[in-house]
PDB file of N, CA and C in Angstrom:
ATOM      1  N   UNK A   1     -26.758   8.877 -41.843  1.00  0.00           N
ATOM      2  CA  UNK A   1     -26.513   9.263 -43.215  1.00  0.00           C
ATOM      3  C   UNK A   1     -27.351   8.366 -44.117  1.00  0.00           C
ATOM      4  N   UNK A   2     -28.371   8.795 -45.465  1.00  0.00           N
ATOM      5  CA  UNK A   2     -28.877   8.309 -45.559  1.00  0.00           C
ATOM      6  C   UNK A   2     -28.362   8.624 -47.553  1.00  0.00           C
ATOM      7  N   UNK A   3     -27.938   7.278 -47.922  1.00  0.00           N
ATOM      8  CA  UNK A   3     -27.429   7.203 -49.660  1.00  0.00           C
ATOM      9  C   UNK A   3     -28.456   7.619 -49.957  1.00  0.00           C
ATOM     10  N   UNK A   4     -28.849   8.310 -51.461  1.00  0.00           N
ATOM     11  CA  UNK A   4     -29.732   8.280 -52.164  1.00  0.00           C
ATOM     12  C   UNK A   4     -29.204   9.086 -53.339  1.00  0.00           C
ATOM     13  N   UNK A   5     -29.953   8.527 -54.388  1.00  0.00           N
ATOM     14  CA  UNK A   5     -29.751   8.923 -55.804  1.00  0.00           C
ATOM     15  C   UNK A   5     -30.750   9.731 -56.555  1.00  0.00           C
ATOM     16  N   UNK A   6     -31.179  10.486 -57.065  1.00  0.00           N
ATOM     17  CA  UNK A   6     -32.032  10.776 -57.905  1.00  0.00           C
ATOM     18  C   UNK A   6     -32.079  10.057 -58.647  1.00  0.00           C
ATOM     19  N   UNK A   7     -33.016   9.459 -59.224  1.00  0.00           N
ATOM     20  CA  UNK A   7     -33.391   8.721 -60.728  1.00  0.00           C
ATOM     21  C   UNK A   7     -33.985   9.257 -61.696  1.00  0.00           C
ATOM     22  N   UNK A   8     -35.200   9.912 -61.363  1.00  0.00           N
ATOM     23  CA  UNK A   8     -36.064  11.075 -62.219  1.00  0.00           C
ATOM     24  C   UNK A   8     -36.837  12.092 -61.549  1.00  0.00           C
ATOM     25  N   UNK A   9     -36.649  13.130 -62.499  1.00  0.00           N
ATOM     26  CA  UNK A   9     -37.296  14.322 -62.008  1.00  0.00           C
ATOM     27  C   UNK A   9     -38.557  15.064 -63.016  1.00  0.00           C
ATOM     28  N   UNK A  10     -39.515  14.790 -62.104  1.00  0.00           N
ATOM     29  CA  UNK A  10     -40.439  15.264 -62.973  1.00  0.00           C
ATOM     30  C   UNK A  10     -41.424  16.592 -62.394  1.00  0.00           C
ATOM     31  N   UNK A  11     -42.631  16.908 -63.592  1.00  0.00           N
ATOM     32  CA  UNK A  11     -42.974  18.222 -62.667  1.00  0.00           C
ATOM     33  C   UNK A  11     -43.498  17.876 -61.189  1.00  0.00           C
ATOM     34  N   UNK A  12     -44.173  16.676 -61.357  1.00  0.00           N
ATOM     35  CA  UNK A  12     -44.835  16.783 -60.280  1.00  0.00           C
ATOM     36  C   UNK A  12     -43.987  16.008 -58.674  1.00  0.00           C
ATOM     37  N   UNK A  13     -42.792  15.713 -58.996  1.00  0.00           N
ATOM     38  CA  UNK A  13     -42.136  15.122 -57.687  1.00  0.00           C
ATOM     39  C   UNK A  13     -40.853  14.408 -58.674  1.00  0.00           C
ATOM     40  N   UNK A  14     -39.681  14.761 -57.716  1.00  0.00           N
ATOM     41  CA  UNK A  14     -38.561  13.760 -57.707  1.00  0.00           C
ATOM     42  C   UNK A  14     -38.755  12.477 -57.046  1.00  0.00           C
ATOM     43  N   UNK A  15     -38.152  11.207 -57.833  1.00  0.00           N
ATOM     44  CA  UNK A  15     -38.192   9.804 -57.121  1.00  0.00           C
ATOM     45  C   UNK A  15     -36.693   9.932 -56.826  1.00  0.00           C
ATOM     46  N   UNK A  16     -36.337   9.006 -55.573  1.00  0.00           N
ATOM     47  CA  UNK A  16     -35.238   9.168 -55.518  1.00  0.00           C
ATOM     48  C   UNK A  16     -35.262   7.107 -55.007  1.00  0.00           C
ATOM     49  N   UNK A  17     -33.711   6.697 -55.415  1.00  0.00           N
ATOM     50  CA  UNK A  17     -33.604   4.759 -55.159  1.00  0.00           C
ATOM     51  C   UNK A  17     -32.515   5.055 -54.109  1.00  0.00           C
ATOM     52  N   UNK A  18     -32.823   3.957 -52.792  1.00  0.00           N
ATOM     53  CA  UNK A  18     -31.537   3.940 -52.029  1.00  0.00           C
ATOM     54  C   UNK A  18     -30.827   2.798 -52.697  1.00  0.00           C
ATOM     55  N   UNK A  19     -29.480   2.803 -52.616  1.00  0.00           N
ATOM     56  CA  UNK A  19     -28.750   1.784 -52.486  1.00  0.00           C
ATOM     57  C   UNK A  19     -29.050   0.893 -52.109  1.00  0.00           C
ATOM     58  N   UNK A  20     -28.691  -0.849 -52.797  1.00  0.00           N
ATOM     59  CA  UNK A  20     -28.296  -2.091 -51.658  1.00  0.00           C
ATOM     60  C   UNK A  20     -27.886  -1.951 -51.075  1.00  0.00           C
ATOM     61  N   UNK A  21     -26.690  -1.591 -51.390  1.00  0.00           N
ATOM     62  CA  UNK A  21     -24.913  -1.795 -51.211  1.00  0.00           C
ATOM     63  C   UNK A  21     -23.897  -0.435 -51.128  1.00  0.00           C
ATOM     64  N   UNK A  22     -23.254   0.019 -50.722  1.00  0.00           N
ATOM     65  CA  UNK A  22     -21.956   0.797 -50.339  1.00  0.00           C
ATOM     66  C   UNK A  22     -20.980   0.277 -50.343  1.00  0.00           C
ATOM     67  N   UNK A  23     -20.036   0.986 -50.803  1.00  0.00           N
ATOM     68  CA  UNK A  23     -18.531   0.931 -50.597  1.00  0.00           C
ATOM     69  C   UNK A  23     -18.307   1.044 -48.835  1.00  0.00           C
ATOM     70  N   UNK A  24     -16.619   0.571 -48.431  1.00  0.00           N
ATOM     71  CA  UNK A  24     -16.260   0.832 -47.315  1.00  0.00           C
ATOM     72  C   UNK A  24     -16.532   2.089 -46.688  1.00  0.00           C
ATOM     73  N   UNK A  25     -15.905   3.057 -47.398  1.00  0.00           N
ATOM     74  CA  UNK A  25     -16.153   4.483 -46.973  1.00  0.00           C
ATOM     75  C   UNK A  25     -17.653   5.034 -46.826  1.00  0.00           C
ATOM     76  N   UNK A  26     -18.535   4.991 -47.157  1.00  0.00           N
ATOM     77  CA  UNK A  26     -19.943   5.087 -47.252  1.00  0.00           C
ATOM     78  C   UNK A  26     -20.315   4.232 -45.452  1.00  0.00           C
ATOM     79  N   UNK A  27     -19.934   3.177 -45.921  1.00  0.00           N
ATOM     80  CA  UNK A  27     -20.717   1.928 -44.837  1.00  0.00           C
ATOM     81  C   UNK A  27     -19.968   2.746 -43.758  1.00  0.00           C
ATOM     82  N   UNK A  28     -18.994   2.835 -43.420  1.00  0.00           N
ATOM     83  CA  UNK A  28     -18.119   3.408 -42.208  1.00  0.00           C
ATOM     84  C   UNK A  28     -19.090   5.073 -41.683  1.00  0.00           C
ATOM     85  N   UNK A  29     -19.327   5.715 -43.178  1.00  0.00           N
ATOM     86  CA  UNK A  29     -19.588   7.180 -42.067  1.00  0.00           C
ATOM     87  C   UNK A  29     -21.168   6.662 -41.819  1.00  0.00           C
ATOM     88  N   UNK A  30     -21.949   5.727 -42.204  1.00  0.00           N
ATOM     89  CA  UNK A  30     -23.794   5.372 -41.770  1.00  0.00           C
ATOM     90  C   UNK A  30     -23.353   4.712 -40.413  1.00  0.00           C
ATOM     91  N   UNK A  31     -22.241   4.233 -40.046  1.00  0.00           N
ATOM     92  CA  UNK A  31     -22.145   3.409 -38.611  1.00  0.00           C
ATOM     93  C   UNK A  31     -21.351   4.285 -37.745  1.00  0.00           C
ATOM     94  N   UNK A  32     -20.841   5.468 -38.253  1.00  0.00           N
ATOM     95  CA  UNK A  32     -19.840   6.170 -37.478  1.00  0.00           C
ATOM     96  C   UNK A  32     -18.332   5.642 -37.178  1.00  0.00           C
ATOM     97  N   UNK A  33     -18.032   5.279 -37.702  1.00  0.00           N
ATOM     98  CA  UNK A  33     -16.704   4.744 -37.738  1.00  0.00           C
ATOM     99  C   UNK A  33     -16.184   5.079 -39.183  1.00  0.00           C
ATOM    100  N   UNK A  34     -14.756   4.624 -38.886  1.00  0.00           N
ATOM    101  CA  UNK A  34     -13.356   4.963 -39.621  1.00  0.00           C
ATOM    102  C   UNK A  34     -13.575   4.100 -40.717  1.00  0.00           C
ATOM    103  N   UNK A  35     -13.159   4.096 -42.239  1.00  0.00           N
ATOM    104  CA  UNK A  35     -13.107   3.150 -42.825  1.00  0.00           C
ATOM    105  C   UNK A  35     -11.603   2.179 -42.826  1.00  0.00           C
ATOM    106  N   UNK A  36     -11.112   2.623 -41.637  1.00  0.00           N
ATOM    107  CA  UNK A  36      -9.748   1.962 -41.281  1.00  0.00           C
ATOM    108  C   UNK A  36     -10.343   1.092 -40.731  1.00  0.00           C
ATOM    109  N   UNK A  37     -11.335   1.493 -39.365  1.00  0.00           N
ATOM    110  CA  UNK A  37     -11.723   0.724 -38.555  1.00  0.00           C
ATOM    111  C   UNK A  37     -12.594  -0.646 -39.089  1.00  0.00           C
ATOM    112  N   UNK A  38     -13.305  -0.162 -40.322  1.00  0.00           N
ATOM    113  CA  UNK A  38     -14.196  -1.581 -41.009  1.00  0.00           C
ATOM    114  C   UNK A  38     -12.993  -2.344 -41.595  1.00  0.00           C
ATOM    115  N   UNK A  39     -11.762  -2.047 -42.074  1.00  0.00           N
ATOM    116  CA  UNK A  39     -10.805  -2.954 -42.760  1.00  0.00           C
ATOM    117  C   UNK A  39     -10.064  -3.809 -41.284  1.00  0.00           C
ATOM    118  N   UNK A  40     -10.074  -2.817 -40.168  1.00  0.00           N
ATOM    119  CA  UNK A  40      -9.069  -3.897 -38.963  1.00  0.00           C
ATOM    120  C   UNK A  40     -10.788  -5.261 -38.550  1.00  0.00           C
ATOM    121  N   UNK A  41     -11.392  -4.509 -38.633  1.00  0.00           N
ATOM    122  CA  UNK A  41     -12.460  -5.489 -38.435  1.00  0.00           C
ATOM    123  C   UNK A  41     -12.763  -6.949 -39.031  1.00  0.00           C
ATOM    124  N   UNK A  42     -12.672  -6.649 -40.668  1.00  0.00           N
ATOM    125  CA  UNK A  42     -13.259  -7.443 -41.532  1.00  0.00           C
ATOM    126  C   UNK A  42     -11.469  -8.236 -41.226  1.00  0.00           C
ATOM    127  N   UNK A  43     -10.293  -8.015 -41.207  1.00  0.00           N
ATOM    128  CA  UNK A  43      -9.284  -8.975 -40.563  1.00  0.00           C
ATOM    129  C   UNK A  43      -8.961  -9.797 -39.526  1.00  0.00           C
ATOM    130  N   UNK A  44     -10.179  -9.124 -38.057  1.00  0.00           N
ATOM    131  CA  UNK A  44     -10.227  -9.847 -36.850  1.00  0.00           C
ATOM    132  C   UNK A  44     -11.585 -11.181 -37.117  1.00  0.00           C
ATOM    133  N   UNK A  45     -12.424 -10.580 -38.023  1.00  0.00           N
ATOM    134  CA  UNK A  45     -13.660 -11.749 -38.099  1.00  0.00           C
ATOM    135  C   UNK A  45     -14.823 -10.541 -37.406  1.00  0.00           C
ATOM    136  N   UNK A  46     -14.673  -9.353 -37.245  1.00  0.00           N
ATOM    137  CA  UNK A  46     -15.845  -8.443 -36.804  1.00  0.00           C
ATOM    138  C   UNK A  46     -16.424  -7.696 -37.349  1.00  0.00           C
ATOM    139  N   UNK A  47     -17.144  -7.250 -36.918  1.00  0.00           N
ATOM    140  CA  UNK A  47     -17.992  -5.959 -37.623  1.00  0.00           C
ATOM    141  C   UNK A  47     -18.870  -6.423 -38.096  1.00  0.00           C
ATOM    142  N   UNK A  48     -19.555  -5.723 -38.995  1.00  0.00           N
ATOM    143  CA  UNK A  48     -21.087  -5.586 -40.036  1.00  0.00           C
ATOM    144  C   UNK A  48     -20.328  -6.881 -41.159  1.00  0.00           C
ATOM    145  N   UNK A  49     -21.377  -7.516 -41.701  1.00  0.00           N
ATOM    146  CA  UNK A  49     -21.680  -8.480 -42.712  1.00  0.00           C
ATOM    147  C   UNK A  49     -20.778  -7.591 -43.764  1.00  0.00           C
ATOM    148  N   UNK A  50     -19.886  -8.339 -45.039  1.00  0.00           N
ATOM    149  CA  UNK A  50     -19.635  -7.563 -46.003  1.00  0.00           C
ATOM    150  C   UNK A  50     -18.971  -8.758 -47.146  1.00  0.00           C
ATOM    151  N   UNK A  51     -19.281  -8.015 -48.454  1.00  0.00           N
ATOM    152  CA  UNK A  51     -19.341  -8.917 -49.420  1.00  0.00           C
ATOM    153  C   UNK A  51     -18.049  -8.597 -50.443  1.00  0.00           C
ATOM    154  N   UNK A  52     -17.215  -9.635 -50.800  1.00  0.00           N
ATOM    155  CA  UNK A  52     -16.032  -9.113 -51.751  1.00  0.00           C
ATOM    156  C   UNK A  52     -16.652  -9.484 -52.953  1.00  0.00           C
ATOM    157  N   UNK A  53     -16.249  -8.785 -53.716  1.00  0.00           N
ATOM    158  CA  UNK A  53     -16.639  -8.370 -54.642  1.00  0.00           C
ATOM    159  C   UNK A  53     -15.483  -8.928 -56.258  1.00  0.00           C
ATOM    160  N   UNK A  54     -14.502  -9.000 -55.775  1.00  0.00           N
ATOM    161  CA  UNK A  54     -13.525  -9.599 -56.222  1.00  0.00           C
ATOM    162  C   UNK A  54     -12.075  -9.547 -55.410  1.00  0.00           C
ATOM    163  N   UNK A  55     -10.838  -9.512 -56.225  1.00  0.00           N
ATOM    164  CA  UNK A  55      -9.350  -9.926 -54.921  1.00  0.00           C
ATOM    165  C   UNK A  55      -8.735  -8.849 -54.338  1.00  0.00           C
ATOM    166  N   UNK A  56      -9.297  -7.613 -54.785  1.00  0.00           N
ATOM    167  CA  UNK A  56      -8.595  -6.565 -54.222  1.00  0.00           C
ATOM    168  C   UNK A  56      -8.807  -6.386 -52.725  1.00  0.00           C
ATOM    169  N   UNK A  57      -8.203  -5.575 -52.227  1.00  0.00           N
ATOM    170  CA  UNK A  57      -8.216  -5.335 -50.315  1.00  0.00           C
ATOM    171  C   UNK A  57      -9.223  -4.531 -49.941  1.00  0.00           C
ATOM    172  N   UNK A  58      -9.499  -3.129 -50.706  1.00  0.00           N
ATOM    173  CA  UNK A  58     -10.890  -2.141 -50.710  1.00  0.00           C
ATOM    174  C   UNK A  58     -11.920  -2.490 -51.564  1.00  0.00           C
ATOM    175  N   UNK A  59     -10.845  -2.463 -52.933  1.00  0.00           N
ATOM    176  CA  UNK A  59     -12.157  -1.726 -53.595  1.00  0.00           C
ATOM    177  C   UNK A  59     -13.227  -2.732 -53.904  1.00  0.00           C
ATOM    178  N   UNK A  60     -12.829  -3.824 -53.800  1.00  0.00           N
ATOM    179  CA  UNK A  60     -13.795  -5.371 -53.998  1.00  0.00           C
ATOM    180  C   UNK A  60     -14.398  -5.149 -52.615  1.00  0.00           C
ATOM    181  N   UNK A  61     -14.763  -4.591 -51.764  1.00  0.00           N
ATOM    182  CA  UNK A  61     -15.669  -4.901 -50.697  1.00  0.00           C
ATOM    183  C   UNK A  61     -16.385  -3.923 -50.805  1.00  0.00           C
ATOM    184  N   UNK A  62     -18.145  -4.362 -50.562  1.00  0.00           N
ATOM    185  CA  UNK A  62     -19.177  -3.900 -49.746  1.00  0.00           C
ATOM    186  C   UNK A  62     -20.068  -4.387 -48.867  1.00  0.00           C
ATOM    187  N   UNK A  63     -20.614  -3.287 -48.600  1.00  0.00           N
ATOM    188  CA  UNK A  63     -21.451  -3.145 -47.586  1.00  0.00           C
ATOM    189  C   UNK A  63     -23.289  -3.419 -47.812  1.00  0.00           C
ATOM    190  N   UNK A  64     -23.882  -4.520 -47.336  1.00  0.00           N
ATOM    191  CA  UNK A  64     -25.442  -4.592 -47.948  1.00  0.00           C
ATOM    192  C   UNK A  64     -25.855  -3.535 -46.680  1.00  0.00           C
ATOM    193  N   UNK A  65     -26.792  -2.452 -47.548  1.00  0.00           N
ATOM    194  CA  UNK A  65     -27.226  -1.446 -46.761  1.00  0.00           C
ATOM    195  C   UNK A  65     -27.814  -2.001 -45.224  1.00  0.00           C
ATOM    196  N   UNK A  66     -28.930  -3.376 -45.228  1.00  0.00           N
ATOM    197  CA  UNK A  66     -29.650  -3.780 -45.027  1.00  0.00           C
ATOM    198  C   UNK A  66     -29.091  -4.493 -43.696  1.00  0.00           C
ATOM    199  N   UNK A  67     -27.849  -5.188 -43.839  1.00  0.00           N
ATOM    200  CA  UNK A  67     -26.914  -5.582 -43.139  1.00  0.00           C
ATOM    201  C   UNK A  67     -26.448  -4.251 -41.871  1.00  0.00           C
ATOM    202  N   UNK A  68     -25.889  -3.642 -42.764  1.00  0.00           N
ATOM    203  CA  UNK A  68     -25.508  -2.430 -41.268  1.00  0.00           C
ATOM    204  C   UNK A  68     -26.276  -1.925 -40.823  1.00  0.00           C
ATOM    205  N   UNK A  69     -28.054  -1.908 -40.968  1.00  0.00           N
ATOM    206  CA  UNK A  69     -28.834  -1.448 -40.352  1.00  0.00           C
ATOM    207  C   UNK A  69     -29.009  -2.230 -38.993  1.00  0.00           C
ATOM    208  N   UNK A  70     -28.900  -3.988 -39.501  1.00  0.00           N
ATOM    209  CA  UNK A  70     -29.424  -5.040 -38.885  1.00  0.00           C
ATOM    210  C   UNK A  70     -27.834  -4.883 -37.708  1.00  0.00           C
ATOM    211  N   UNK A  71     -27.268  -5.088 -37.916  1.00  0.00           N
ATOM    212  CA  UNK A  71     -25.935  -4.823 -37.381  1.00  0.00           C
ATOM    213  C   UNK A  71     -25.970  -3.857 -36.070  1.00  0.00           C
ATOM    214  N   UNK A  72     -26.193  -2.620 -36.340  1.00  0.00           N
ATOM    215  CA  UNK A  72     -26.469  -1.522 -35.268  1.00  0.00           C
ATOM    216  C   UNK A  72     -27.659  -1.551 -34.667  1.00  0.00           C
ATOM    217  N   UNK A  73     -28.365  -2.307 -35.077  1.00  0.00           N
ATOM    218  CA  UNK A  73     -29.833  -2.534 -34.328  1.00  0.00           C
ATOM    219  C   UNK A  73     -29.204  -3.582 -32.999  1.00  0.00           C
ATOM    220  N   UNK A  74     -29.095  -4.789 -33.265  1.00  0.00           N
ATOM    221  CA  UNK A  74     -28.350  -5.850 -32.884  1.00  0.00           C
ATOM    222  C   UNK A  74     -27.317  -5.038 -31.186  1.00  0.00           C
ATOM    223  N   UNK A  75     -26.757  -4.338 -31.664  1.00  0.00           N
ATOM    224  CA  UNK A  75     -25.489  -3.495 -30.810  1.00  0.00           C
ATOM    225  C   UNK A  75     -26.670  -2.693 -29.671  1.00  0.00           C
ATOM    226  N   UNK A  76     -27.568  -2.357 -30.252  1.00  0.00           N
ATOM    227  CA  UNK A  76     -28.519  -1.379 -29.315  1.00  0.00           C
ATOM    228  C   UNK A  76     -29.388  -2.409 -28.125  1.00  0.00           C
ATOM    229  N   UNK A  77     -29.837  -3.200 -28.849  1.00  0.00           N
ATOM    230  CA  UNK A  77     -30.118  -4.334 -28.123  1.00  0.00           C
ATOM    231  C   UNK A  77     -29.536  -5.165 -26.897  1.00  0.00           C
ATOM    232  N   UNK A  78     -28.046  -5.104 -27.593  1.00  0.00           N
ATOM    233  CA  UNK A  78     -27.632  -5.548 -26.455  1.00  0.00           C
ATOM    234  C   UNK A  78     -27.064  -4.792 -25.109  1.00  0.00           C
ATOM    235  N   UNK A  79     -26.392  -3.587 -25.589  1.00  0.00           N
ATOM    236  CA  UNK A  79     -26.506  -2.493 -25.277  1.00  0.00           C
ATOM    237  C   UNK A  79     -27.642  -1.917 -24.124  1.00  0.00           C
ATOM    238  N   UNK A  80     -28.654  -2.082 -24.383  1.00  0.00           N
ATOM    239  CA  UNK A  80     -30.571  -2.146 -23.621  1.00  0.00           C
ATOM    240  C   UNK A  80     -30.317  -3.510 -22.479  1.00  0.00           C
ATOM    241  N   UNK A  81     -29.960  -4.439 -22.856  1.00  0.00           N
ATOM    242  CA  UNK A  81     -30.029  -5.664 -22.397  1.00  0.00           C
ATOM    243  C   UNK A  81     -29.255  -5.525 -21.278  1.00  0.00           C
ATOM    244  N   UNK A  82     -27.893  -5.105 -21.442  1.00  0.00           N
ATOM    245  CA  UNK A  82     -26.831  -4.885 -20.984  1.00  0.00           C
ATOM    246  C   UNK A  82     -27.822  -4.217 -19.151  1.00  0.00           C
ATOM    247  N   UNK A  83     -28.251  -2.653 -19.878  1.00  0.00           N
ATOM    248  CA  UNK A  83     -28.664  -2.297 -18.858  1.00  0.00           C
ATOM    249  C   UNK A  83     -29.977  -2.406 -18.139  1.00  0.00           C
ATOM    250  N   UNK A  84     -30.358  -3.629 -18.760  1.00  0.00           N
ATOM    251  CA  UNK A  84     -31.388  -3.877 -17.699  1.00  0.00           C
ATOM    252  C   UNK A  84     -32.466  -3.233 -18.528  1.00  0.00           C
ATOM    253  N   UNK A  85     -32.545  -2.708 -19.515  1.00  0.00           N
ATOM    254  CA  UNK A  85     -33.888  -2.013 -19.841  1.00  0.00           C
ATOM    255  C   UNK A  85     -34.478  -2.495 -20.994  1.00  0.00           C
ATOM    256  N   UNK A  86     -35.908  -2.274 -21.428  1.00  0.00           N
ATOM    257  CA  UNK A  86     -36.660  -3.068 -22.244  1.00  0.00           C
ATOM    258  C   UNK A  86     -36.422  -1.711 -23.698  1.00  0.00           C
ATOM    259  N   UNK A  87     -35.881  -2.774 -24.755  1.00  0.00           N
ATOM    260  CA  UNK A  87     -35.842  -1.960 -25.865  1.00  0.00           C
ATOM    261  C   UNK A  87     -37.215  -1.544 -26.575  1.00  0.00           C
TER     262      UNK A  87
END
């Protein structure tokens, strides 16, 4: 899943900006998981990197895009490693 915004539209081409950052729900469906599953996580000490934002339980947390890329890369790797094969 890939965020993106329109910013401007002109005749000759739309620009479009990705995100830094996501909310829980966002970050959860780009990794395939539950956004239950990123909240039992971020309570055990696991998962993807994530930043509060202020004291609330959701809505103060995100996700640096950049981070859950690095994150699932990381998992594939080891994953490869795991079986013996060159990533």
């Amino acid at each position: 899943m890939t965020v993106t915004m329109p910013v401007e539209t002109t005749a000759a081409a739309t620009i479009f900006i990705q995100p830094l950052a996501v909310d829980a729900i966002d970050a959860a469906a780009m990794i395939g998981r539950r956004p239950k599953t990123l909240e039992n996580w971020r309570r055990m000490g696991a998962g993807p990197r994530y930043v509060k934002t202020d004291n609330s339980d959701q809505a103060g947390v995100i996700y640096i895009v950049d981070d859950l890329r690095r994150w699932l890369e990381e998992r594939a790797a080891a994953t490869d490693a795991a079986r013996g094969s060159a990533a």
